[in-house]
Protein backbone atom coordinates (compact mmCIF):
# COMPACT_ATOMS: atom_id res chain seq x y z
CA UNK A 1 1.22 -1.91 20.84
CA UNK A 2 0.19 -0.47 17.67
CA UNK A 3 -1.39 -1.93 14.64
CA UNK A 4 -1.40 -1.67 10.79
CA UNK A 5 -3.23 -3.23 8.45
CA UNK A 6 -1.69 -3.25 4.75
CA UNK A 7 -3.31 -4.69 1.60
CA UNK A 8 -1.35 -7.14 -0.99
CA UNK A 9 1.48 -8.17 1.89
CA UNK A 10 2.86 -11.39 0.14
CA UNK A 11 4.81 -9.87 -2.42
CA UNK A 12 7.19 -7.43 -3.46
CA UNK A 13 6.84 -3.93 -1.80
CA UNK A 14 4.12 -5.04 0.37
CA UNK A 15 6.11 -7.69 1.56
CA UNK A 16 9.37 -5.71 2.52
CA UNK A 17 6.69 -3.25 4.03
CA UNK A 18 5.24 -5.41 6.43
CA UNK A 19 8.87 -7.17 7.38
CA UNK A 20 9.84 -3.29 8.54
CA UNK A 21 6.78 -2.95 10.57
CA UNK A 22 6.95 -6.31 11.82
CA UNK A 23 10.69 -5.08 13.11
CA UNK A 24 9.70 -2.27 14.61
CA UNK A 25 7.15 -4.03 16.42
CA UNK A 26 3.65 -3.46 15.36
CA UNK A 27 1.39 -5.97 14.51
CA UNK A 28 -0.02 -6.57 11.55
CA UNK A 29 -3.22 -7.46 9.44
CA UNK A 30 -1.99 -8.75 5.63
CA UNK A 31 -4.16 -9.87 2.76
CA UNK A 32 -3.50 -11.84 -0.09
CA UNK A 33 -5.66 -14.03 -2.86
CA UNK A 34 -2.94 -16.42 -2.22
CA UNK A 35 -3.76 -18.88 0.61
CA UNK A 36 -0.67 -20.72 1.38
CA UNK A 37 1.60 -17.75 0.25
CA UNK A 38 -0.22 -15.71 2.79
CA UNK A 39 -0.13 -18.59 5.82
CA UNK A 40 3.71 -19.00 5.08
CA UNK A 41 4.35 -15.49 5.62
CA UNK A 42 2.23 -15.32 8.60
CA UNK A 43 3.95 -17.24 9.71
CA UNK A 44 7.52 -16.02 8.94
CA UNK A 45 6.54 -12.86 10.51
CA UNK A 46 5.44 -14.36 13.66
CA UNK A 47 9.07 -15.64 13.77
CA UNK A 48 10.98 -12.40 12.77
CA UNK A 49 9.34 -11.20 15.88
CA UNK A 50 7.51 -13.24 18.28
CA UNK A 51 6.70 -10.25 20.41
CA UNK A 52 3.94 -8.97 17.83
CA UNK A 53 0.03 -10.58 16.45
CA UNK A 54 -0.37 -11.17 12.97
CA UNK A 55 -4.32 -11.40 11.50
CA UNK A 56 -4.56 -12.62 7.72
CA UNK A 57 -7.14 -13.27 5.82
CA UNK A 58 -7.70 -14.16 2.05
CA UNK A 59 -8.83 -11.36 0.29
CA UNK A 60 -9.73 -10.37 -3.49
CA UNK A 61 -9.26 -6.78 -2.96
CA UNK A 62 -11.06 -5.79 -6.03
CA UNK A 63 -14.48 -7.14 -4.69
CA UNK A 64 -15.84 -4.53 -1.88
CA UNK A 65 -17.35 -6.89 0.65
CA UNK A 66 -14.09 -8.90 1.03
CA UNK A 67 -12.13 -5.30 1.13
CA UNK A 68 -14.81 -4.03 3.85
CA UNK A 69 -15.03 -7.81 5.52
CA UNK A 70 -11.18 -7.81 5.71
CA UNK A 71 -10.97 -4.19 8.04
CA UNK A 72 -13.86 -5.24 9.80
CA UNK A 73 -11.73 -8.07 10.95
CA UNK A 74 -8.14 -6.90 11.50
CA UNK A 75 -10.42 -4.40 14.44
CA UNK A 76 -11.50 -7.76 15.40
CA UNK A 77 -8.22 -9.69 16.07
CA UNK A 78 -5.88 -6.86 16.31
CA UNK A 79 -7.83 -4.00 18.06
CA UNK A 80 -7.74 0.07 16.79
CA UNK A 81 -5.40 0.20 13.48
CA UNK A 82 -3.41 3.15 13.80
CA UNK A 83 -1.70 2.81 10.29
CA UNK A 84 -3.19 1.66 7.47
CA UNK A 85 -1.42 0.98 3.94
CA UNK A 86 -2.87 1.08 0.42
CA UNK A 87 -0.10 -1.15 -1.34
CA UNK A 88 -1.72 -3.43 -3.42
CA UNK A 89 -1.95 -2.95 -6.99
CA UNK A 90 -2.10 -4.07 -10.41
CA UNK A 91 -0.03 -3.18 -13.46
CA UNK A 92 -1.58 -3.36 -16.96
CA UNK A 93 0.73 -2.53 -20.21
CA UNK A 94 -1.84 -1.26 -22.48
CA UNK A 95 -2.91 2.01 -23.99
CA UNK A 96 -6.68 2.73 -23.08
CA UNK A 97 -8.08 2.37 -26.73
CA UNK A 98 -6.38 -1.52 -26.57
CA UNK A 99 -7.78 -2.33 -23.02
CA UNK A 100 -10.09 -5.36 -22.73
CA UNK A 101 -13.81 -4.92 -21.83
CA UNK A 102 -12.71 -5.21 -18.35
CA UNK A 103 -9.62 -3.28 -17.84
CA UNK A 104 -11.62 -0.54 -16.61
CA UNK A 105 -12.96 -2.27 -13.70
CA UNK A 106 -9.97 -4.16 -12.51
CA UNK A 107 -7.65 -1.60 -12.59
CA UNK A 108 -9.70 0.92 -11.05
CA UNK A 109 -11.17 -1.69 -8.53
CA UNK A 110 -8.02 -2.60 -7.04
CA UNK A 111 -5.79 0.24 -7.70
CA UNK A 112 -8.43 2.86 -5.94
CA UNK A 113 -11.55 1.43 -4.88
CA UNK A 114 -9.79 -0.64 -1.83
CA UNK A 115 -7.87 2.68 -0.58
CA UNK A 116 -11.11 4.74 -0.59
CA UNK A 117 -13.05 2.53 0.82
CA UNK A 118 -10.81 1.45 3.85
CA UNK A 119 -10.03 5.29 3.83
CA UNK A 120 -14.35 6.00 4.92
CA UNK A 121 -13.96 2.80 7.43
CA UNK A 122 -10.76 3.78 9.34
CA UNK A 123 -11.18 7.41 8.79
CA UNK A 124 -13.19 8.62 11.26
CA UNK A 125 -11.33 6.59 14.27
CA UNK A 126 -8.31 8.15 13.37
CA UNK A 127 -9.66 11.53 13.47
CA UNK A 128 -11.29 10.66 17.11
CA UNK A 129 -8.18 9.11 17.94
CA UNK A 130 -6.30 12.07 16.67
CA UNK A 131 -3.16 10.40 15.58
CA UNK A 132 -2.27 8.13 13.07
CA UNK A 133 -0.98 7.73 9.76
CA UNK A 134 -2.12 6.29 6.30
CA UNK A 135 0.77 5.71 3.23
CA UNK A 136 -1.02 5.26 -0.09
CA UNK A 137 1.38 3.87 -2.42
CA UNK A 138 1.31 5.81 -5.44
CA UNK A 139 3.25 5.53 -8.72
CA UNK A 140 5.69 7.62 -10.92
CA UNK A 141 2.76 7.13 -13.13
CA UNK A 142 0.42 9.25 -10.62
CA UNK A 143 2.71 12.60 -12.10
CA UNK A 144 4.08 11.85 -15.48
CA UNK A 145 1.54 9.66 -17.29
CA UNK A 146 2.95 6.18 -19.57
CA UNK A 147 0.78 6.63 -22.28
CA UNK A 148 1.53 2.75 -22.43
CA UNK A 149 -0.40 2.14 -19.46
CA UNK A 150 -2.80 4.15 -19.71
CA UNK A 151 -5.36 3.10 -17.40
CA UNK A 152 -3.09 2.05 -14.90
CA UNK A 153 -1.79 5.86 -14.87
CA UNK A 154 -5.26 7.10 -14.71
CA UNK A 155 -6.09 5.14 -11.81
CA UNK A 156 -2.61 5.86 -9.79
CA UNK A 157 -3.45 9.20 -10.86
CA UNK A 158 -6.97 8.74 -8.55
CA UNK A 159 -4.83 7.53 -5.60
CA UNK A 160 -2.63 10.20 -5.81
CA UNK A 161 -5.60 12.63 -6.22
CA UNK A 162 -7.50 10.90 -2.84
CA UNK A 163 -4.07 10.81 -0.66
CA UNK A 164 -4.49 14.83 -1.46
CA UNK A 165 -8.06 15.30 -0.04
CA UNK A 166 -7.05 12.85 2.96
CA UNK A 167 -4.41 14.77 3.67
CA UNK A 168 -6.17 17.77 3.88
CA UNK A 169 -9.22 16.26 5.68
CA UNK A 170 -7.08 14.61 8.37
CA UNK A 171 -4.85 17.77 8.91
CA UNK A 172 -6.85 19.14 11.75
CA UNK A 173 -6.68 16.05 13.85
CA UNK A 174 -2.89 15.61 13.96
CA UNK A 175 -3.32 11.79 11.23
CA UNK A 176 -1.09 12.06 8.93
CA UNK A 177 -1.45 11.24 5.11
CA UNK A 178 2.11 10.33 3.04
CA UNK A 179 1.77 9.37 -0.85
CA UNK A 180 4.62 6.85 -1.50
CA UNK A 181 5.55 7.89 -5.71
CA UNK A 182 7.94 5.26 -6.15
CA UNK A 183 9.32 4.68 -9.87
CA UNK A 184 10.58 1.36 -11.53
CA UNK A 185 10.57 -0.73 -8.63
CA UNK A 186 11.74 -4.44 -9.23
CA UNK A 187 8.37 -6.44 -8.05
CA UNK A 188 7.05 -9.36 -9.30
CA UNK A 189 5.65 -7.01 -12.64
CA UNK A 190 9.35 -7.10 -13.88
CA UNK A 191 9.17 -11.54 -13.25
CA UNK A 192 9.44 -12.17 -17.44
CA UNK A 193 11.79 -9.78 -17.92
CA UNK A 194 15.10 -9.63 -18.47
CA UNK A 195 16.74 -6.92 -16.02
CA UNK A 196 19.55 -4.87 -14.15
CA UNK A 197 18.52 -5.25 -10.35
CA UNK A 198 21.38 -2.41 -10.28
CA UNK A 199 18.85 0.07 -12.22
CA UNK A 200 15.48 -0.38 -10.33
CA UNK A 201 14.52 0.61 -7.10
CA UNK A 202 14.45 -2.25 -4.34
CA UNK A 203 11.10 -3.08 -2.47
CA UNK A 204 13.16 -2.46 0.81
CA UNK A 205 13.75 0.66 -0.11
CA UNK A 206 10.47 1.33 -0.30
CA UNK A 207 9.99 -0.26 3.59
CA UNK A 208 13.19 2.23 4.56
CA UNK A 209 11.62 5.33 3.53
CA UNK A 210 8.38 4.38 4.86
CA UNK A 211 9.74 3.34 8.24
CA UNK A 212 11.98 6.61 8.56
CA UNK A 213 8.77 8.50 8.10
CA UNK A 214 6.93 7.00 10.42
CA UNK A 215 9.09 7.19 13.02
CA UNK A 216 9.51 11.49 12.61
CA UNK A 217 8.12 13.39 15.64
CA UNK A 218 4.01 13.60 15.95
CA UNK A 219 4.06 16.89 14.49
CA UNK A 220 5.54 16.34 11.24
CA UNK A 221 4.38 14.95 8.22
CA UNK A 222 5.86 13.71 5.20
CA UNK A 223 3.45 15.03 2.63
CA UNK A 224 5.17 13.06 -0.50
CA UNK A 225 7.81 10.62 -0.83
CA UNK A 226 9.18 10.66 -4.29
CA UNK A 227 11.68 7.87 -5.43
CA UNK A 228 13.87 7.29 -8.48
CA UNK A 229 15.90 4.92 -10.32
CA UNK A 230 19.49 6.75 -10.41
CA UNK A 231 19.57 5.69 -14.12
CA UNK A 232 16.50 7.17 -14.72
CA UNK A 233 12.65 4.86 -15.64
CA UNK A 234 13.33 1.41 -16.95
C-alpha cells in the first residue's frame, strides 16, 4: 500500500484531496492546527475506507520543527511516503506597501517554507526509490500577479518557481513533480463573502484532476495543471 502525506487536510481543497486518496486507497498522514477538526476527520476517513491507516498530528506549519517533526512521523506510523502534497496555504488581501510587520513571515512561512523543506526530507528517498510523485499546489496568482495580494502572489510565485527546479531535479529518477495552478476556488477564504458557487472552481475538482494524474502510466508526467473559473477570476 502506498502512502501520502499532505499538509492543511481539514479544509477545503486539502480536504477533498485527501477524501480522493483515501478512495483510491492510500493511506494518509494529514495535519491541521485544529485538534478536534483534525481527529473528526481522521476519523471520517478511517470510515470512507477501512482498508487504509491514517497518521495525524497537530501541526503549525509555519514553524519548521513541527513541519520537520510532522514528516519525521508520518515515516514513523505510515512507512516510505511515496506522494507528498504541498496544499496548505494562506491568503492575505493586501498590497505589499499595506502588509503588517509580519506579513512577510507568515505568508512566506507557510505558503513556501513547509514545501521546501519537506521537499529536502522526502527528496532524496524518492530519488532512491525512483518513483513517486509530489503536487505543489500553486495559485493563478503564481502566473498573473493580484497586485491586491501582493505578497501572497510573491510567495505562490516561489512555489511555483521550486515545483520547477523539483521537477527538473527529480526527472532522472522517474518522481514526478505536477504544479496544481488552480484559480478562484471556493475554500473557506471566500467564508464572508457573498458568492455564486456556480462561478468558482470546486475543491473536488481540484481532488479529480489530481487523482486522474496520478493514476497516468509511470512514464508520464503532468508537468502543470492549470484550472479556471468558466466565467473567468472572481
Amino acid at each position: 500500500m502506498k502512502n501520502v502525506i499532505i499538509t492543511g487536510a481539514t479544509r477545503g481543497m486539502g480536504r477533498a484531496i485527501s477524501v480522493a486518496f483515501a478512495r483510491e486507497g492510500l493511506s494518509l498522514a494529514i495535519c491541521s492546527r485544529n485538534a478536534v477538526e483534525l481527529e473528526a476527520f481522521k476519523q471520517e476517513l478511517l470510515a470512507l475506507n477501512p482498508a487504509i491507516k491514517v497518521a495525524s498530528m497537530v501541526v503549525d506549519i509555519s514553524i519548521k520543527k513541527e513541519v520537520i517533526q510532522f514528516a519525521a512521523y508520518a515515516e514513523q506510523e505510515l512507512g516510505v511516503i511515496s506522494v507528498v502534497i504541498n496544499n496548505a496555504g494562506i491568503y492575505k488581501p493586501s498590497s505589499i506597501l499595506d502588509d503588517g510587520e509580519d506579513t512577510f513571515e507568515q505568508l512566506t512561512g507557510t505558503n513556501l517554507m513547509p514545501a521546501y523543506l519537506l521537499y529536502r526530507h522526502f527528496g532524496k528517498t524518492l530519488m532512491a526509490a525512483r518513483e513517486g510523485h509530489i503536487f505543489n499546489i500553486c495559485s493563478s496568482a503564481s502566473i498573473n500577479p493580484v497586485v491586491e495580494a501582493g505578497m501572497y502572489s510573491v510567495t505562490k510565485f516561489g512555489l511555483y518557481g521550486l515545483n520547477k527546479v523539483m521537477r527538473l531535479e527529480m526527472q532522472p529518477y522517474g518522481v514526478k513533480v505536477t504544479a496544481v495552478i488552480p484559480g478562484s476556488t471556493l475554500t473557506s477564504s471566500w467564508k464572508d463573502v457573498k458568492v455564486d458557487s456556480n462561478q468558482f472552481i470546486m475543491p473536488d475538482d481540484i481532488a479529480s484532476v489530481i487523482i486522474n494524474a496520478y493514476r497516468l502510466s509511470p512514464g508520464a508526467n503532468v508537468d502543470e495543471i492549470t484550472i479556471k473559473p468558466v466565467f473567468g477570476q472572481q
